[in-house]
N, C-alpha and C. Protein backbone atom coordinates (compact mmCIF):
# COMPACT_ATOMS: atom_id res chain seq x y z
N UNK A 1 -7.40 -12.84 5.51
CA UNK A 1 -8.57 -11.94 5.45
C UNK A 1 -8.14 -10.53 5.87
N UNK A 2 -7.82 -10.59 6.99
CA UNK A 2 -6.79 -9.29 6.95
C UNK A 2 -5.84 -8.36 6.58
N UNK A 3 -5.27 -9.32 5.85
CA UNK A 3 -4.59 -8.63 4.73
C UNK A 3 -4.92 -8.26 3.43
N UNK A 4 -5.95 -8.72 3.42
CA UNK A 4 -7.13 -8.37 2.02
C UNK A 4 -7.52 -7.24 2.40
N UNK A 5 -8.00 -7.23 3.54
CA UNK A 5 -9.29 -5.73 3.80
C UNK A 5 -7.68 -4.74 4.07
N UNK A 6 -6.58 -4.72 4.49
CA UNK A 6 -5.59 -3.55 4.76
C UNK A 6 -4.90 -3.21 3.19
N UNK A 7 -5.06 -4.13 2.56
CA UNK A 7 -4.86 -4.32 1.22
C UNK A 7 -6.02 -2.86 0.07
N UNK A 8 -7.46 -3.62 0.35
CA UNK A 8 -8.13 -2.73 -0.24
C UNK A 8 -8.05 -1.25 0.31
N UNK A 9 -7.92 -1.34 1.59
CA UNK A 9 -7.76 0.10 2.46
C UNK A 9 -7.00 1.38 1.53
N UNK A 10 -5.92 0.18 1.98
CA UNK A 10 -4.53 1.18 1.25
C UNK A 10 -4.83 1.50 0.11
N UNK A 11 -5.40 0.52 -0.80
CA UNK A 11 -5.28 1.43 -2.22
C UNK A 11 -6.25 2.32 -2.49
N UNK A 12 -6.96 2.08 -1.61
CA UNK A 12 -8.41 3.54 -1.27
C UNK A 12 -7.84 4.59 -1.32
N UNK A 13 -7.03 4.67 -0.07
CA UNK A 13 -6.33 5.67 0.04
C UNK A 13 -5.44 5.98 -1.06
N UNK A 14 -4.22 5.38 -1.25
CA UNK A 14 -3.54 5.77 -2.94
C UNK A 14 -4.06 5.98 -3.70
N UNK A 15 -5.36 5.89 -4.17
CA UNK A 15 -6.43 6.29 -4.97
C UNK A 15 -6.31 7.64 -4.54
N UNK A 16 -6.88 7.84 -3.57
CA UNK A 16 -7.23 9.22 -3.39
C UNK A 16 -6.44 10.53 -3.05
N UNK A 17 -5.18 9.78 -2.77
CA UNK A 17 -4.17 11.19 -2.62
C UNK A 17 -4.12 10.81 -4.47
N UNK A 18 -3.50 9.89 -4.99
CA UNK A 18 -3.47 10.28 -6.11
C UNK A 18 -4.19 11.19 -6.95
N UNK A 19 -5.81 10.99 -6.85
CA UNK A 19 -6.35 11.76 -7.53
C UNK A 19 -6.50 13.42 -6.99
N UNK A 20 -5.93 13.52 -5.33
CA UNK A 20 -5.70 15.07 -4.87
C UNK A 20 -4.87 15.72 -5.39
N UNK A 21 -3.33 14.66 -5.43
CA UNK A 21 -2.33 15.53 -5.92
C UNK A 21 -2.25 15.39 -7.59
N UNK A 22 -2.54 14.96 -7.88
CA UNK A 22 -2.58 15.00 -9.68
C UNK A 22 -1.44 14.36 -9.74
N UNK A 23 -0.53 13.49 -8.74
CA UNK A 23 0.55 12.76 -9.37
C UNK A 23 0.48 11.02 -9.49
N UNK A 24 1.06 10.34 -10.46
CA UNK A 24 1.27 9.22 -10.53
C UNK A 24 1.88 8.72 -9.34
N UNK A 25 0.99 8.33 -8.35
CA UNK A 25 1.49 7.87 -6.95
C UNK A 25 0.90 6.27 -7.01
N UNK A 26 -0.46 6.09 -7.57
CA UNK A 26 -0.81 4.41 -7.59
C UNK A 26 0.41 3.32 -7.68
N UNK A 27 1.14 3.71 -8.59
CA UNK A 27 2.20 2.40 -9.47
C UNK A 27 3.32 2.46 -7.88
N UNK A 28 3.46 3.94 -7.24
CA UNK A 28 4.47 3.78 -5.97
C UNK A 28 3.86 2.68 -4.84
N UNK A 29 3.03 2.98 -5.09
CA UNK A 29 2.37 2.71 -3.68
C UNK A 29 1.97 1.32 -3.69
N UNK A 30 2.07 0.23 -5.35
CA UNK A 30 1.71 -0.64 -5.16
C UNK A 30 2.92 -1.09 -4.49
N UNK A 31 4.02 -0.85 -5.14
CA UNK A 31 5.60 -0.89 -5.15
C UNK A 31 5.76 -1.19 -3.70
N UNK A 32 5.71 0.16 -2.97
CA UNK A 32 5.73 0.07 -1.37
C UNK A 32 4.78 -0.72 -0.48
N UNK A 33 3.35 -1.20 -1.20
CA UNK A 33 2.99 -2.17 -0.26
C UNK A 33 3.07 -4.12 -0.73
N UNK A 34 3.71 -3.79 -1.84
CA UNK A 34 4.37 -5.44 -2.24
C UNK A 34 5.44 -5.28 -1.44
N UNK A 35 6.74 -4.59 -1.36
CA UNK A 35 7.81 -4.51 -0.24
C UNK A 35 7.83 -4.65 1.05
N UNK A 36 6.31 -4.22 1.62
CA UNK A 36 5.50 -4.05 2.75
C UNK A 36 5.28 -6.04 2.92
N UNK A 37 4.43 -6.13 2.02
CA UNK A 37 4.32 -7.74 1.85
C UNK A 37 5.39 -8.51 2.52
N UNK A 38 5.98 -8.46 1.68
CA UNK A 38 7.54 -8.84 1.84
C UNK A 38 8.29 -9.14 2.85
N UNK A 39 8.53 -7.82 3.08
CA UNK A 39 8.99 -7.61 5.10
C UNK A 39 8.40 -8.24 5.57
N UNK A 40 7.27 -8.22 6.19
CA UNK A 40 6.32 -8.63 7.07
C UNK A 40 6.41 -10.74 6.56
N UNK A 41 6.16 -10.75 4.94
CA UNK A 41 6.65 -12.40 5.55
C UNK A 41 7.93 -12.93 6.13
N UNK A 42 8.60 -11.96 5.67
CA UNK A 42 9.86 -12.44 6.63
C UNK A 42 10.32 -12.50 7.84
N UNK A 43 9.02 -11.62 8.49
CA UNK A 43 9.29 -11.64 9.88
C UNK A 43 9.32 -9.84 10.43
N UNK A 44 9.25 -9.04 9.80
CA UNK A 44 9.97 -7.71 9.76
C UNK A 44 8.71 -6.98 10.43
N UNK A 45 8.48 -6.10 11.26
CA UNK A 45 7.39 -5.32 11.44
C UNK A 45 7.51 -3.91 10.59
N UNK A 46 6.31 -3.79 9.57
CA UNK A 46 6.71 -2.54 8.63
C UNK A 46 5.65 -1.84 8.93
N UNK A 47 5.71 -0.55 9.68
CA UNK A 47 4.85 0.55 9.56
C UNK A 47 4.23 0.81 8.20
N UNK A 48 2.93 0.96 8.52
CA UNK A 48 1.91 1.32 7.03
C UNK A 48 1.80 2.65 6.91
């Protein structure tokens, strides 16, 4: 459940710098929080 709601968070946010800066940042950012995923099941503590 928690990782659902930090999940929707984040892409709130990547939403919205995206649409500030006019750059294709969504497709990064899914990138960096599947990697984020990742780490963290492995054990890794990853700053958001």
């Amino acid at each position: 459940v928690l990782t659902t709601c930090a999940l929707v968070v984040f892409l709130k946010c990547s939403i919205f710098i995206s649409n500030s800066n006019m750059v294709p940042f969504f497709e990064y950012s899914l990138f960096k929080w599947a990697n984020a995923i990742y780490l963290f099941n492995i054990g890794d503590q990853v700053p958001l």
